[in-house]
Protein backbone atom coordinates (compact mmCIF):
# COMPACT_ATOMS: atom_id res chain seq x y z
CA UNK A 1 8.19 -6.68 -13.07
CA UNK A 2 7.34 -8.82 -10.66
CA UNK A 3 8.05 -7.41 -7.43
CA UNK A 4 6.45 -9.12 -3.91
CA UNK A 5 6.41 -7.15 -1.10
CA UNK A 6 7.21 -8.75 1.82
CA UNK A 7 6.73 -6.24 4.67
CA UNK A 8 5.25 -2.53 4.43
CA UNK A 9 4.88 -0.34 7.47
CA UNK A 10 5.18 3.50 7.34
CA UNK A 11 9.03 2.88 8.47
CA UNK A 12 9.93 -0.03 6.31
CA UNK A 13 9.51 -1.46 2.90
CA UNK A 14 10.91 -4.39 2.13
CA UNK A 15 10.21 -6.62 -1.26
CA UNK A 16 11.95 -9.11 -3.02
CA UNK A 17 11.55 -10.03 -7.30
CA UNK A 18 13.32 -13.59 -8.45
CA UNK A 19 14.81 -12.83 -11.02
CA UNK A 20 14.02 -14.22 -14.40
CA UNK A 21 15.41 -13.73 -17.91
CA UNK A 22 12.80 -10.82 -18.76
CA UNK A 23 15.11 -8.99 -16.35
CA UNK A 24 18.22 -9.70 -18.07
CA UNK A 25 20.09 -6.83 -20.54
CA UNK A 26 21.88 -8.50 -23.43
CA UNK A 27 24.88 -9.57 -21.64
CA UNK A 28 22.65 -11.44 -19.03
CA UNK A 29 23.12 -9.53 -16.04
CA UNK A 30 20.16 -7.79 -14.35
CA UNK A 31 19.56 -4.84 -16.48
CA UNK A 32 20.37 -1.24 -14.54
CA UNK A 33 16.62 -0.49 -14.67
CA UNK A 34 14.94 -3.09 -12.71
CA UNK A 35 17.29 -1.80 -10.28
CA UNK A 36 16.29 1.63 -10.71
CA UNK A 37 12.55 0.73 -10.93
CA UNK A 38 12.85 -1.54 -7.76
CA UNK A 39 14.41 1.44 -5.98
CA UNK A 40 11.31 4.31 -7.08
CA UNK A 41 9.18 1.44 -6.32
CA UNK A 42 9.47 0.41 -2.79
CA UNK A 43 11.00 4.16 -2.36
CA UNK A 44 7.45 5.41 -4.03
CA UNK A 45 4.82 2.70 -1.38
CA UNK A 46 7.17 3.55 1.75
CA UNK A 47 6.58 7.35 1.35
CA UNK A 48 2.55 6.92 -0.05
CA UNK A 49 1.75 4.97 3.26
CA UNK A 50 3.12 7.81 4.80
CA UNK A 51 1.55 10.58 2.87
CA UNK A 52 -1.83 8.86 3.52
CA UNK A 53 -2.03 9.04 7.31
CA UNK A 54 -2.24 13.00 5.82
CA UNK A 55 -4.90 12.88 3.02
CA UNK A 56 -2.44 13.62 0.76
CA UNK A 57 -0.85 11.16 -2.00
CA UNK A 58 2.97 11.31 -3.12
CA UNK A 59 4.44 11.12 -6.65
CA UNK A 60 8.00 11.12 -7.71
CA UNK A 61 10.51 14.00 -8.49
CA UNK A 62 14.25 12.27 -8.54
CA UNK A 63 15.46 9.25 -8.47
CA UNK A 64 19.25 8.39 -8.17
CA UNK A 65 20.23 5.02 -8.63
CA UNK A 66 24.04 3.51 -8.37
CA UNK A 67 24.45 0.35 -9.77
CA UNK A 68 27.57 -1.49 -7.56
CA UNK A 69 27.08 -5.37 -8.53
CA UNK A 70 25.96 -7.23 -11.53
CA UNK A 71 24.01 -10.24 -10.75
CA UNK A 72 22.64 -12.69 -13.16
CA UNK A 73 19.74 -14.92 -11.41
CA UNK A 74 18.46 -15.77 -7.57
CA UNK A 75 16.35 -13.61 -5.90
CA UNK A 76 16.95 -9.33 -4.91
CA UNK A 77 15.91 -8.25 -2.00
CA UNK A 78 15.00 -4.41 -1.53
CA UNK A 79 15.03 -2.58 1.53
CA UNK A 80 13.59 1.56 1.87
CA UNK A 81 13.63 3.70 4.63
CA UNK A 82 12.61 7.44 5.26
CA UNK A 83 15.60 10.15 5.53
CA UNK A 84 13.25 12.99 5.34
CA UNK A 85 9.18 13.02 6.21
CA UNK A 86 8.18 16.48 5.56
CA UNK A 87 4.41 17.98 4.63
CA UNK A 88 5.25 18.68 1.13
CA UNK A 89 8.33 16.48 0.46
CA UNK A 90 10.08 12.73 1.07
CA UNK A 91 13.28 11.53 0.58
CA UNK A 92 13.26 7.68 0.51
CA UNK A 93 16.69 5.61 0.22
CA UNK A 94 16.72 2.15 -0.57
CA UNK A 95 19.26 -1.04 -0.71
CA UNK A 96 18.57 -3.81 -3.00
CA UNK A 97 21.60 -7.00 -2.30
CA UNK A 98 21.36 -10.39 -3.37
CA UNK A 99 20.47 -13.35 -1.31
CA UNK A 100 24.00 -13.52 0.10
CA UNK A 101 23.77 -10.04 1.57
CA UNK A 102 26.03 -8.38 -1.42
CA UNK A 103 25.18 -4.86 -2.08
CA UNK A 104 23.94 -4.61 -5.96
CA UNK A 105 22.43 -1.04 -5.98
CA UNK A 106 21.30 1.94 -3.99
CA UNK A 107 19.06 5.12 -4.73
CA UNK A 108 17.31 7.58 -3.16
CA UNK A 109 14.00 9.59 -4.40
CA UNK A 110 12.42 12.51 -3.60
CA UNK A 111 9.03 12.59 -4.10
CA UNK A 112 6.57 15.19 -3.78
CA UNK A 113 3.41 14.93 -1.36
CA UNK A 114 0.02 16.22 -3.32
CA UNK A 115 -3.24 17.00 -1.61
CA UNK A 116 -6.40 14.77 -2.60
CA UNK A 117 -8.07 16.64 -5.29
CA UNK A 118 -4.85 18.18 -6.74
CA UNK A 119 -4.48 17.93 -10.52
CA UNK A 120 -1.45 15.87 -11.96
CA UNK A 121 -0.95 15.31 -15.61
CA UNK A 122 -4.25 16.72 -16.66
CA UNK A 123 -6.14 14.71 -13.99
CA UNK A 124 -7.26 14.95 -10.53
CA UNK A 125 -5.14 12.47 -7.89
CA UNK A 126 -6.77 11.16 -4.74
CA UNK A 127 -5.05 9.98 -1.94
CA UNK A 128 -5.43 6.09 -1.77
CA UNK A 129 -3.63 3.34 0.23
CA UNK A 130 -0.83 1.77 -2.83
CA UNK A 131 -1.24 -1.88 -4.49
CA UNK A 132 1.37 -3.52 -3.27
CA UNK A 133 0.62 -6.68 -5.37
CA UNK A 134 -0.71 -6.74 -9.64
CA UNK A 135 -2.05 -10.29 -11.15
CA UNK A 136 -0.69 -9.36 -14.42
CA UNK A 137 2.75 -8.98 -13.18
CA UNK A 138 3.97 -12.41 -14.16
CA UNK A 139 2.02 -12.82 -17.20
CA UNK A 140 5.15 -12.53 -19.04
CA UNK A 141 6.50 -9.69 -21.33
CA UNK A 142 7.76 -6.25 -20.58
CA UNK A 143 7.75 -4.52 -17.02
């Protein structure tokens, strides 16, 4: 996708993606899933940082995404704070608005918190501090 993070504490995320044309749906505005995968994204770190000072790893259950603005290029900048920081569960809301400030989309995901060791889709997850950065990411095509 592209995504940079810019800041990540266990009260903040906050991450930015320029966007280019892979990000476009056919009408050339930002397509309504970079949005959506911005928001379980920096929704997803903020509330794994958090699960981590516990053992424990999170994972996703919901994620509700409005779309408010279209934008067609510059750069998005995404913003996610906790609403709920429980043993088990995490609610996560985040903003994503364009480089004048405009509001383009909000979500918020609930995501559930595992214990190291616990089995997910047929394998075992272990709690492990998120990468908040992928070399491939701009090596063109999909994602």
């Amino acid at each position: 996708m592209g995504l940079r993070f810019v800041s990540a504490t266990l009260d903040e995320i906050v991450a930015e993606l320029p966007v280019a044309p892979k990000h476009h749906q056919p009408y050339g505005l930002v397509h309504g899933g970079v949005y959506a995968g911005i928001v379980e994204t920096v929704c997803s770190v903020g509330a794994a940082l958090n699960a981590l000072q516990h053992g424990r790893s999170a994972v996703g259950l919901e994620n509700a995404t409005s779309f408010v603005r279209a934008a067609r290029s510059g750069t998005l900048r995404a913003r996610a704070v906790p609403l709920v920081r429980g043993r088990r569960t995490q609610v996560w809301e985040a903003r994503i608005e364009d480089e004048e400030g405009n509001l383009l989309a909000h979500g918020k995901v609930r995501l559930l918190c595992l214990e190291s060791g616990a089995a997910m889709a047929g394998e075992v997850v272990h709690a492990k501090k998120p990468a908040l950065s992928s070399p491939s990411d701009d090596a063109g095509g999909e994602g």
